[in-house]
N, C-alpha and C. Protein backbone atom coordinates (compact mmCIF):
# COMPACT_ATOMS: atom_id res chain seq x y z
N UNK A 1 0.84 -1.18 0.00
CA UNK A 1 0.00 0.00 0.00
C UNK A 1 0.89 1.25 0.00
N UNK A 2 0.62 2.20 -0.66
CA UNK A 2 1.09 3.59 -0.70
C UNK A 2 0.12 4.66 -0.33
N UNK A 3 0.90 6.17 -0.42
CA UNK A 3 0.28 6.80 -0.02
C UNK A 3 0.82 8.32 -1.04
N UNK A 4 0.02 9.12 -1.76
CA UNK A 4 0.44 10.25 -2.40
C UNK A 4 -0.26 11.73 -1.84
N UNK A 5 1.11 12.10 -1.44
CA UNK A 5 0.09 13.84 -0.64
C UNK A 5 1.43 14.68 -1.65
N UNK A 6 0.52 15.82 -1.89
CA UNK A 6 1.03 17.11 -3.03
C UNK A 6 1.46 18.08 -1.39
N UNK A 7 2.66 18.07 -1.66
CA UNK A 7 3.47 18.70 -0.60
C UNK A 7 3.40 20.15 -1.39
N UNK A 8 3.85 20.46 -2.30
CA UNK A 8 3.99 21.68 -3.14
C UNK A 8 3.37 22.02 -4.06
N UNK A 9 3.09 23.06 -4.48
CA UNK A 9 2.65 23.52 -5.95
C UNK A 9 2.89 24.72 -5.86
N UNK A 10 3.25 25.43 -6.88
CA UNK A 10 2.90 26.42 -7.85
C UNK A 10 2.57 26.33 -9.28
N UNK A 11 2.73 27.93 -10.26
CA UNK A 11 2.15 27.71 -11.31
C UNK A 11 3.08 26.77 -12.43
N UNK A 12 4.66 26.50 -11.47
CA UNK A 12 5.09 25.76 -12.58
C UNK A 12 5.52 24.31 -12.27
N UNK A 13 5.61 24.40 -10.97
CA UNK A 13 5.78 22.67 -10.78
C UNK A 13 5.02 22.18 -9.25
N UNK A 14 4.91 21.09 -9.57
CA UNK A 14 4.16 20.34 -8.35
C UNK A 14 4.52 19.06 -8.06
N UNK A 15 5.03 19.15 -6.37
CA UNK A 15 5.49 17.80 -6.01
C UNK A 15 4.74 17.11 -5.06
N UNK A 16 5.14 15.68 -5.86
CA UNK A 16 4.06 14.81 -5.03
C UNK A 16 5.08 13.87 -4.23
N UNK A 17 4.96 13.59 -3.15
CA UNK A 17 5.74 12.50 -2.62
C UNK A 17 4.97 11.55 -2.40
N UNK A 18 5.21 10.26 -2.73
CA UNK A 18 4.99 8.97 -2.48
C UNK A 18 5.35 8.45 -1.13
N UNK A 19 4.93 7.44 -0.38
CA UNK A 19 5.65 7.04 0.75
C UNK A 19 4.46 5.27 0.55
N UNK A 20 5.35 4.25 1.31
CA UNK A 20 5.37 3.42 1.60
C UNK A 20 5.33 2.07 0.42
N UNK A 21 4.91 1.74 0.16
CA UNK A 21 5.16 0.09 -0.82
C UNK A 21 4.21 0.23 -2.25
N UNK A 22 4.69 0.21 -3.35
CA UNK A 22 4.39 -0.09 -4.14
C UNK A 22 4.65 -1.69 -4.90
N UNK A 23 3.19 -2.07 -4.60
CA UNK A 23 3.53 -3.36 -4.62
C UNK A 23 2.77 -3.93 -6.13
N UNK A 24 2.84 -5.55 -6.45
CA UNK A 24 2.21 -5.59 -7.74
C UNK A 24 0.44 -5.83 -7.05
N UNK A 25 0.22 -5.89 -6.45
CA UNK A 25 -1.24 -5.91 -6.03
C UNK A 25 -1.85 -4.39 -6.45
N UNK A 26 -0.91 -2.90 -6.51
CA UNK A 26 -1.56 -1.80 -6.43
C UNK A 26 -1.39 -1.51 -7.84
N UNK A 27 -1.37 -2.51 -8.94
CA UNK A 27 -1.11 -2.06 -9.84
C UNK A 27 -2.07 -1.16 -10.57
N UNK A 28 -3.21 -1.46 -10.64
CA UNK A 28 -4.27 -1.15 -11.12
C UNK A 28 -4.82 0.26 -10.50
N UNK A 29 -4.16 0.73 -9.46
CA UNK A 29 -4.04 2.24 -8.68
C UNK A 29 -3.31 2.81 -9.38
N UNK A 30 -2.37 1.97 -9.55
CA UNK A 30 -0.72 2.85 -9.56
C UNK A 30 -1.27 3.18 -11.11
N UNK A 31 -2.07 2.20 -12.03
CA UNK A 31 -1.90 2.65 -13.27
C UNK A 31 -2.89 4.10 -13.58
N UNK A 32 -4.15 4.15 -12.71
CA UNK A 32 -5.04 5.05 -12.62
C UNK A 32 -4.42 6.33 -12.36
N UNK A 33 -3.51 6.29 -11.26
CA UNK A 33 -2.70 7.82 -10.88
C UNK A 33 -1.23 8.22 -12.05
N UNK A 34 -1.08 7.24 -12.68
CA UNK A 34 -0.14 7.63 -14.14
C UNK A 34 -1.04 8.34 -15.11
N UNK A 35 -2.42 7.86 -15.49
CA UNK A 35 -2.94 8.18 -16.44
C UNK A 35 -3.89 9.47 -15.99
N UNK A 36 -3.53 9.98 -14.88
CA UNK A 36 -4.22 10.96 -14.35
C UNK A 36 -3.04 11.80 -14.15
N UNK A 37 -1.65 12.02 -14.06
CA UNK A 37 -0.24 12.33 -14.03
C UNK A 37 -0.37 12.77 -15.80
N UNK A 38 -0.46 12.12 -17.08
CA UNK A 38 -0.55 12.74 -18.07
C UNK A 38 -1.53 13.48 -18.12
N UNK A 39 -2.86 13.76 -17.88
CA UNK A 39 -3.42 15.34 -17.99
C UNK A 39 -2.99 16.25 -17.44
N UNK A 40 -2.22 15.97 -16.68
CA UNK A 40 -1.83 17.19 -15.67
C UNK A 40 -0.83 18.07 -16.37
N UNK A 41 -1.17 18.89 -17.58
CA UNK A 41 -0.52 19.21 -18.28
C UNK A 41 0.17 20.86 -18.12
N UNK A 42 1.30 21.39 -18.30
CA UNK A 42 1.23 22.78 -18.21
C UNK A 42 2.14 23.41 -16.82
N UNK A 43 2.24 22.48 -16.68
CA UNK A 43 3.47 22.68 -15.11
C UNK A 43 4.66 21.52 -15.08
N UNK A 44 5.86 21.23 -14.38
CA UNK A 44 6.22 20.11 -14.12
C UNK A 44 5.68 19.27 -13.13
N UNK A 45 5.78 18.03 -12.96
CA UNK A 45 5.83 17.34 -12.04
C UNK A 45 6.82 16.48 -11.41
N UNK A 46 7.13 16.59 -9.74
CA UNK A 46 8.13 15.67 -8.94
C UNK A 46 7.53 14.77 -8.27
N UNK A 47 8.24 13.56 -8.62
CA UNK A 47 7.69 12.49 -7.88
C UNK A 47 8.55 12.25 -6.74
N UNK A 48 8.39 12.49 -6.00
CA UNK A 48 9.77 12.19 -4.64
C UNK A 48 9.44 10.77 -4.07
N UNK A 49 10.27 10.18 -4.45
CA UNK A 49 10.33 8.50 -3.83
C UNK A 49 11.05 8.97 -2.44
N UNK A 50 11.31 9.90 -1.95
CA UNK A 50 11.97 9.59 -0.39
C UNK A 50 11.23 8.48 0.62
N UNK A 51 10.09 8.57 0.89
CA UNK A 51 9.47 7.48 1.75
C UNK A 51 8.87 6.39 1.06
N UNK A 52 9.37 5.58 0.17
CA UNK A 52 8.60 4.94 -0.46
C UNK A 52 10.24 3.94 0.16
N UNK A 53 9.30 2.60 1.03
CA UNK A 53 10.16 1.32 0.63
C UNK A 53 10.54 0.59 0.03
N UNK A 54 9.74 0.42 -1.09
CA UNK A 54 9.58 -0.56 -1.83
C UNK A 54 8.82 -0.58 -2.89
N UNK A 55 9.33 -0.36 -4.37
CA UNK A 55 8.36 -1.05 -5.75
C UNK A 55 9.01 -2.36 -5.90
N UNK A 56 7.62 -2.79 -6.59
CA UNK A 56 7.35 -3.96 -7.32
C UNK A 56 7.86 -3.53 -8.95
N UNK A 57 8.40 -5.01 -9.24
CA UNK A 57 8.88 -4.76 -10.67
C UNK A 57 7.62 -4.47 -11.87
N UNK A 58 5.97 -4.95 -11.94
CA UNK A 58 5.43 -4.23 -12.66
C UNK A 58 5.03 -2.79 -12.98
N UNK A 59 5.06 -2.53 -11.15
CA UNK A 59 4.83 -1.15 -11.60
C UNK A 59 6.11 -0.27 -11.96
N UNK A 60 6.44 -0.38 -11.31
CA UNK A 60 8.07 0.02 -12.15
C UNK A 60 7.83 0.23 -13.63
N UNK A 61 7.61 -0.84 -14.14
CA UNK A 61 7.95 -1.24 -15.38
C UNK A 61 6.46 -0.05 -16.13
N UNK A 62 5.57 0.21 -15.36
CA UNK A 62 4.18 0.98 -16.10
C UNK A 62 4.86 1.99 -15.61
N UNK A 63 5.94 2.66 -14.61
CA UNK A 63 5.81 3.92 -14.54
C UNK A 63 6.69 4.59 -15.69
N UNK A 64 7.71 3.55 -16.12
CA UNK A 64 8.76 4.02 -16.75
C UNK A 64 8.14 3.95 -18.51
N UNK A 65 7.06 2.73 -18.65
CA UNK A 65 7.02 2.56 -19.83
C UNK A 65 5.89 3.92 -19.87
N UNK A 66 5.00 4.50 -19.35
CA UNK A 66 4.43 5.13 -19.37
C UNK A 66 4.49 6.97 -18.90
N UNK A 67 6.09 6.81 -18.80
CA UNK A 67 6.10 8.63 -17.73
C UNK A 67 5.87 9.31 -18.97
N UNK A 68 5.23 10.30 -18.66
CA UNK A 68 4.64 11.78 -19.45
C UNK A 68 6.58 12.52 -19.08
N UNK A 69 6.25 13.11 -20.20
CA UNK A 69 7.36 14.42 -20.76
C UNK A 69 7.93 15.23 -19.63
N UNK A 70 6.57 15.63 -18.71
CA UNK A 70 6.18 16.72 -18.01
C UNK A 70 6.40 16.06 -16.13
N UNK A 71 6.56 14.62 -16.47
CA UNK A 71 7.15 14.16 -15.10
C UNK A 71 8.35 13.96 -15.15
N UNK A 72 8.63 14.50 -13.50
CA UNK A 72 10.26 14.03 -12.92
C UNK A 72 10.55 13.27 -12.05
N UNK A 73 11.71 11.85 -12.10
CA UNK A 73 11.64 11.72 -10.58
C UNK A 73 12.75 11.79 -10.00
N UNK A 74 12.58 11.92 -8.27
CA UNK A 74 13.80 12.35 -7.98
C UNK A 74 13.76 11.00 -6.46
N UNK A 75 14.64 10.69 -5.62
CA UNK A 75 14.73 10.23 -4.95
C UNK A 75 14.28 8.56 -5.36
N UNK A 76 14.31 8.38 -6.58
CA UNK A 76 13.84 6.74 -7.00
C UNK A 76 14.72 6.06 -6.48
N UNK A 77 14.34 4.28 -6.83
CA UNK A 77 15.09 3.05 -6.43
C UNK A 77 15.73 3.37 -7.66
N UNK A 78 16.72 2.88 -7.49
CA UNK A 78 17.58 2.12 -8.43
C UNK A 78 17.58 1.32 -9.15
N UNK A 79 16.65 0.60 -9.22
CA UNK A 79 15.86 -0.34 -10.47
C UNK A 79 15.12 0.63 -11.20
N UNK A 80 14.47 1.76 -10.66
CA UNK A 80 13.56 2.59 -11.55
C UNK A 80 14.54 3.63 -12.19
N UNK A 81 15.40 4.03 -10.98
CA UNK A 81 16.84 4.88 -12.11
C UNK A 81 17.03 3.61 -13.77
N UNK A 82 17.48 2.61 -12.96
CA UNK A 82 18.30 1.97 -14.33
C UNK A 82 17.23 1.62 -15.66
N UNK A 83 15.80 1.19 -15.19
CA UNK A 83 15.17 1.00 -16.63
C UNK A 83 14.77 2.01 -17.02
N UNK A 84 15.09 3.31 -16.57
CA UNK A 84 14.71 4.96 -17.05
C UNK A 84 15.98 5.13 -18.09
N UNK A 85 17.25 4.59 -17.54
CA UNK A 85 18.40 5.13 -18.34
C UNK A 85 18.45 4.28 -19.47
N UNK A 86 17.30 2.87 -19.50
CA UNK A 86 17.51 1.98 -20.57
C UNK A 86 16.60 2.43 -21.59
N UNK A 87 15.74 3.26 -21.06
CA UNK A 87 14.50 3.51 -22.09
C UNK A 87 14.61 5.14 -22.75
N UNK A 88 16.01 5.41 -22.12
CA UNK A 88 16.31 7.10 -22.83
C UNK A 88 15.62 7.87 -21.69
N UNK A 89 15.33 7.50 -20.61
CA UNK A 89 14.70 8.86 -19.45
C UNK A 89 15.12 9.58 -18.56
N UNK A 90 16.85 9.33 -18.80
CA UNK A 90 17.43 9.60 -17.89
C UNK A 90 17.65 11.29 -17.49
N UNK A 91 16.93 12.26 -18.26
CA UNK A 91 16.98 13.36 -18.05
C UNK A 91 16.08 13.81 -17.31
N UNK A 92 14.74 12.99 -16.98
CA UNK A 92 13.75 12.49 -16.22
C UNK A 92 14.25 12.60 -14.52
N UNK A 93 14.96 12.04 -14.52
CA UNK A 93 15.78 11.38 -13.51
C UNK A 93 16.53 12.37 -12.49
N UNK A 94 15.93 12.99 -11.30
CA UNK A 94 16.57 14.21 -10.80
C UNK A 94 17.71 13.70 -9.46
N UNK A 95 18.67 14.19 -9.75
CA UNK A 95 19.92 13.75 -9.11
C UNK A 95 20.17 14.97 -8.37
N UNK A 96 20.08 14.87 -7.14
CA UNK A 96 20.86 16.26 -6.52
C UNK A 96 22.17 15.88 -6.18
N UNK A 97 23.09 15.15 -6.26
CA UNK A 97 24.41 15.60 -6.53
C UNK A 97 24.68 15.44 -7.50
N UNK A 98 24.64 15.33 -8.51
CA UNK A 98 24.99 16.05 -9.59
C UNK A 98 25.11 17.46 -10.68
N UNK A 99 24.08 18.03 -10.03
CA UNK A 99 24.17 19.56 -10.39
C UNK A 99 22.93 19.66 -10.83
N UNK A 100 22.26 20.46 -11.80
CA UNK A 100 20.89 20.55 -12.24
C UNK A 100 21.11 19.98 -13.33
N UNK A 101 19.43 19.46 -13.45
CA UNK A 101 18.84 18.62 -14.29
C UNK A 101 18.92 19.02 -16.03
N UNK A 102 19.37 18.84 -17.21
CA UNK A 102 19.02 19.08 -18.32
C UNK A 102 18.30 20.00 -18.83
N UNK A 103 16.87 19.06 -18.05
CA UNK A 103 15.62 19.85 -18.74
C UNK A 103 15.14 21.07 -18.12
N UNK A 104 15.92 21.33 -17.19
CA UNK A 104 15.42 22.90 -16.41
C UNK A 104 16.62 23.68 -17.20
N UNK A 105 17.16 23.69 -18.08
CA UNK A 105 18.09 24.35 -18.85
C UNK A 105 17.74 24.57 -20.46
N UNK A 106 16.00 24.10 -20.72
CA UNK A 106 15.89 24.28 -22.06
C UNK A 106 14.89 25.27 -21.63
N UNK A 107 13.94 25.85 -22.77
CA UNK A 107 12.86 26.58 -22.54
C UNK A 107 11.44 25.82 -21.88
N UNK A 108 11.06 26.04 -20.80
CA UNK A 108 10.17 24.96 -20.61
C UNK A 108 8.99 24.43 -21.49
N UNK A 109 8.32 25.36 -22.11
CA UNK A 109 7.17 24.67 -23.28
C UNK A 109 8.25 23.55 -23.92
N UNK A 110 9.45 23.16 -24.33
CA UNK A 110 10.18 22.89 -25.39
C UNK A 110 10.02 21.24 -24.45
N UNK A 111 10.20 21.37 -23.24
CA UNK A 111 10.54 20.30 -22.25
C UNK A 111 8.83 19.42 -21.75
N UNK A 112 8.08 20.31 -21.96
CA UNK A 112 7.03 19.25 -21.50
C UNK A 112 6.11 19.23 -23.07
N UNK A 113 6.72 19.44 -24.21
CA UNK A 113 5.82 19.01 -25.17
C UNK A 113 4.64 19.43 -25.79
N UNK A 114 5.65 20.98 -25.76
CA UNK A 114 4.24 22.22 -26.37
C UNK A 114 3.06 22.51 -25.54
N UNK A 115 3.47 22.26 -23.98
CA UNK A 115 2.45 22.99 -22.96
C UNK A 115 2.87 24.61 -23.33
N UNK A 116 1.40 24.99 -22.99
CA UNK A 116 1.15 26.56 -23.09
C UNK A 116 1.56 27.20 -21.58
């Protein structure tokens, strides 16, 4: 079982943190709050895995085969880092030691895919 509370927003990005188990039983949640994550169009979005123990390898596998343009994540497992970097998402992928992200260095309409 998990749990998603919107810690932040403004008009250009909004973070959601996740906390506790994503398991393959919640798949059918997990897939409802992805496909509700692509309308959310016109701002960025952070997914903060900090409290999250544990995914399951399907959902994993729907978040990565399925992330919108306009989502980021930051604090992921390491299984969800590596099939992000296999599927080209790694700019997706927010690393705070490494410096800033890519896509906060282009124009943002350019980065989430002709949002207004």
């Amino acid at each position: 079982m998990y749990r998603i509370s919107r810690i932040f927003q403004t008009s250009c990005v909004a973070i959601l943190k996740l906390a506790g188990q994503v398991t393959d039983f919640d798949v059918n949640g997990w897939s409802d709050f992805l496909k509700e994550l692509e309308g959310e169009t016109g701002h960025f979005i952070v997914l903060d895995f900090c409290d999250v123990s544990r995914v399951d390898r399907k959902p994993a596998e729907l978040l990565v085969r399925t992330l919108p343009k306009h989502v980021l994540l930051l604090n992921c497992p390491t299984g969800i880092k590596n099939m992000a970097d296999s599927a080209g998402l790694r700019e997706q992928v927010l690393e705070p030691s490494t410096g800033q992200n890519p896509c906060f260095l282009k124009p943002w309409n350019d980065s989430i895919g002709g949002a207004v």
